[in-house]
Protein backbone atom coordinates (compact mmCIF):
# COMPACT_ATOMS: atom_id res chain seq x y z
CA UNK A 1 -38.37 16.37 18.30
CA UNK A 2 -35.62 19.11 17.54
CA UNK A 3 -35.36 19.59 21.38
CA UNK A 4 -35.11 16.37 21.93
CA UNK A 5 -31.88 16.09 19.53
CA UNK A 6 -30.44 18.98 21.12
CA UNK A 7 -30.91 17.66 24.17
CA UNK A 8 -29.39 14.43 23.43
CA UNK A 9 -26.41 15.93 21.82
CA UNK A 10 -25.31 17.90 24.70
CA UNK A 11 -25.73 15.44 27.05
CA UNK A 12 -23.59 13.07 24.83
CA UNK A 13 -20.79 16.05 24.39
CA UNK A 14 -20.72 16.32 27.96
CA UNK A 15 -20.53 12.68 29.30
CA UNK A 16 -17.27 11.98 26.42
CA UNK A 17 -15.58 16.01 26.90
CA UNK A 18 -12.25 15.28 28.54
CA UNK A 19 -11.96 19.15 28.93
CA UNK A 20 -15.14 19.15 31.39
CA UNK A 21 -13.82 16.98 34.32
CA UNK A 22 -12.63 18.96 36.71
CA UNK A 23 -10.86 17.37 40.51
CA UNK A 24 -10.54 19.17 43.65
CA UNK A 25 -8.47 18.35 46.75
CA UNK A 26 -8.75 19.72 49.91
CA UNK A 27 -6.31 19.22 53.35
CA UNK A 28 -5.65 20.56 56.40
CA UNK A 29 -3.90 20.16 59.17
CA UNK A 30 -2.58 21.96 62.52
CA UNK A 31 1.12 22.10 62.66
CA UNK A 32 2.82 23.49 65.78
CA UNK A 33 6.84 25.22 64.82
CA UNK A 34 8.29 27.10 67.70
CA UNK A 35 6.28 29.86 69.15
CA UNK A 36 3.51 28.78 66.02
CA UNK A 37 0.13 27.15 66.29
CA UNK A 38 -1.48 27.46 63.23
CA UNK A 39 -4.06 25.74 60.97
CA UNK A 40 -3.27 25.05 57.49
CA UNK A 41 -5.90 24.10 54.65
CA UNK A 42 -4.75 23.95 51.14
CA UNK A 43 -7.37 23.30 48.35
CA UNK A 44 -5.92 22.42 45.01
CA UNK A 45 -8.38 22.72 41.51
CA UNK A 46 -7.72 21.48 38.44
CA UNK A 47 -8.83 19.58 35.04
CA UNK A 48 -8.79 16.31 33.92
CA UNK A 49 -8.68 13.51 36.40
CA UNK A 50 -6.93 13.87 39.84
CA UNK A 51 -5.79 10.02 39.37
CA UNK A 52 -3.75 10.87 36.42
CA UNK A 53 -0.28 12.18 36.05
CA UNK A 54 0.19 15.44 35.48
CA UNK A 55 -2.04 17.38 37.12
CA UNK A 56 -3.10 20.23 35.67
CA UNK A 57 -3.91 22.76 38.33
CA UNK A 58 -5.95 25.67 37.80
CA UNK A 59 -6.01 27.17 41.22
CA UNK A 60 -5.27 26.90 44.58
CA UNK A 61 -6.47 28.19 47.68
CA UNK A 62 -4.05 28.61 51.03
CA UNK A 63 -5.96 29.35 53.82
CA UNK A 64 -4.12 29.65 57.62
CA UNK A 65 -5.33 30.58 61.25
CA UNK A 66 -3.07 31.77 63.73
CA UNK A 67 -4.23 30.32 66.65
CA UNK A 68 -4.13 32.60 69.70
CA UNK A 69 -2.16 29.93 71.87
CA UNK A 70 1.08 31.57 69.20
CA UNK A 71 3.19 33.89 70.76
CA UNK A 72 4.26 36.02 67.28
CA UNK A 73 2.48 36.75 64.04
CA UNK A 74 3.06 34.06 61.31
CA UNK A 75 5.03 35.43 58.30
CA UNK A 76 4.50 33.76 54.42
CA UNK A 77 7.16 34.44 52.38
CA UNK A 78 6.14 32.61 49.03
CA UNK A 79 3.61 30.21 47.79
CA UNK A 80 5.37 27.68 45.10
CA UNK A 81 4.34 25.22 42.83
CA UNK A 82 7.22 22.86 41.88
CA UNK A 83 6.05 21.07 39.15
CA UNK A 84 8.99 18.73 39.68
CA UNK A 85 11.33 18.84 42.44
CA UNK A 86 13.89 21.55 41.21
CA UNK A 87 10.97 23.35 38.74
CA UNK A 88 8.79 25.72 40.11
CA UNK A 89 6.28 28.11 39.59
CA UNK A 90 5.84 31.36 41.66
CA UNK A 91 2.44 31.69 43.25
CA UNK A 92 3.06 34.04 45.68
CA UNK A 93 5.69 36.12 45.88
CA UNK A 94 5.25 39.20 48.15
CA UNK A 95 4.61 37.36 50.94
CA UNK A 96 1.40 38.17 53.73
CA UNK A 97 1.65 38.41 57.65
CA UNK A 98 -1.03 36.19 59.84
CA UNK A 99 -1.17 37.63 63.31
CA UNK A 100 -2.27 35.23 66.15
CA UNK A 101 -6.25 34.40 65.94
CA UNK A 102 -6.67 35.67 62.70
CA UNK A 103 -7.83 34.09 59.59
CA UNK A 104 -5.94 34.49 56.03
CA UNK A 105 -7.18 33.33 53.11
CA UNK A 106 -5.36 33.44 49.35
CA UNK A 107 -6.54 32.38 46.32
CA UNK A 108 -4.54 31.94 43.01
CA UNK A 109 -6.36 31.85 40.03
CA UNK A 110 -4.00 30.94 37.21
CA UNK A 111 -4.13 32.02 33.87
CA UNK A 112 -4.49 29.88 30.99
CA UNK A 113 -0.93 29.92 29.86
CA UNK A 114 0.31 29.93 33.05
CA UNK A 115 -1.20 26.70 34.97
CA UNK A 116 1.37 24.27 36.28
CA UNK A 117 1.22 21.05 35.18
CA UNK A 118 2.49 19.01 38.04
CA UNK A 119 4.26 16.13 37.48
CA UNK A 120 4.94 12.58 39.72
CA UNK A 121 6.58 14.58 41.99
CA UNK A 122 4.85 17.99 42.30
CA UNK A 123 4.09 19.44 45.13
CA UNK A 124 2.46 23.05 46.64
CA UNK A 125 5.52 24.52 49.06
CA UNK A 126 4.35 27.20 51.32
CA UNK A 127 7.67 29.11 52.98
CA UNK A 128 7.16 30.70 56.32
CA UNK A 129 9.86 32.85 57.86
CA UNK A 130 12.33 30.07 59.22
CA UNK A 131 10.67 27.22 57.95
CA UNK A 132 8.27 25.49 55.03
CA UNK A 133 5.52 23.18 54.56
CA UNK A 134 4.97 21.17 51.38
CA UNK A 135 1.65 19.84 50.21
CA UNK A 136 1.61 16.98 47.80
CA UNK A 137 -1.73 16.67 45.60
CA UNK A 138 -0.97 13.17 44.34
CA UNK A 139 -0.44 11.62 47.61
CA UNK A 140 -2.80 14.17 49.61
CA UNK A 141 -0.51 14.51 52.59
CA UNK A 142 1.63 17.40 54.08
CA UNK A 143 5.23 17.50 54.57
CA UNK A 144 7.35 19.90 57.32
CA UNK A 145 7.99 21.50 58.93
CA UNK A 146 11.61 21.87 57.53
CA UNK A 147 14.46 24.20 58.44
């Protein structure tokens, strides 16, 4: 019987815990800039529902293939997440190189204190060397690539 109640109550603390839902979103897409053919797959994680406004984002994943149609290796500068569109957060700041046919994967785990809270217009902005592409959660679609 004592099981039972235990049971019971943990199944009820789980079905009404706001801090238990959890949302993930996942794009990609193959963009071609210049001498560049790449694949580009974002994954965004967070808690709470991914309906509501903000979203608060506990990691994100940027994954990109250089195809080996590209001429030159694919240069990241930074990884951003602009909570609105002149606030930001730094995700990646030292930048990573992608050479043609290879595979680069990044995940950012974000602390507790540090998780972005993106608001109405938040967005992930990924800046290459000469241009960007920006990733909006909310509306699931890419944006770029922009000079």
């Amino acid at each position: 019987m004592i099981l039972l109640v235990l049971a019971g109550g943990f199944l009820w603390q789980m079905a009404f815990s706001p801090h238990l839902s959890a949302f993930t979103i996942i794009e990609k897409k193959v963009f071609k800039e210049g001498p560049y053919l790449f694949k580009l797959e974002v994954q965004v994680y967070g808690t709470g529902s991914s309906k509501k406004i903000p979203l608060r984002v506990n990691s994100v994943k940027v994954k990109i293939k250089n195809e080996r149609a590209s001429s030159q290796t694919l240069e990241v500068k930074t990884v951003r997440a602009y909570l609105e569109p002149q606030v930001f957060q730094d995700l990646e700041t030292k930048g990573y190189r992608v050479s043609p046919g290879q595979w680069v994967t990044k995940y950012y785990r974000l602390r507790k204190g540090k998780r972005p809270l993106l608001g109405e217009q938040g967005f992930i902005h990924i800046a290459f060397n000469g241009f960007a592409i920006t990733f909006s959660p909310k509306e699931r679609k890419f944006q770029g690539p922009f000079k």
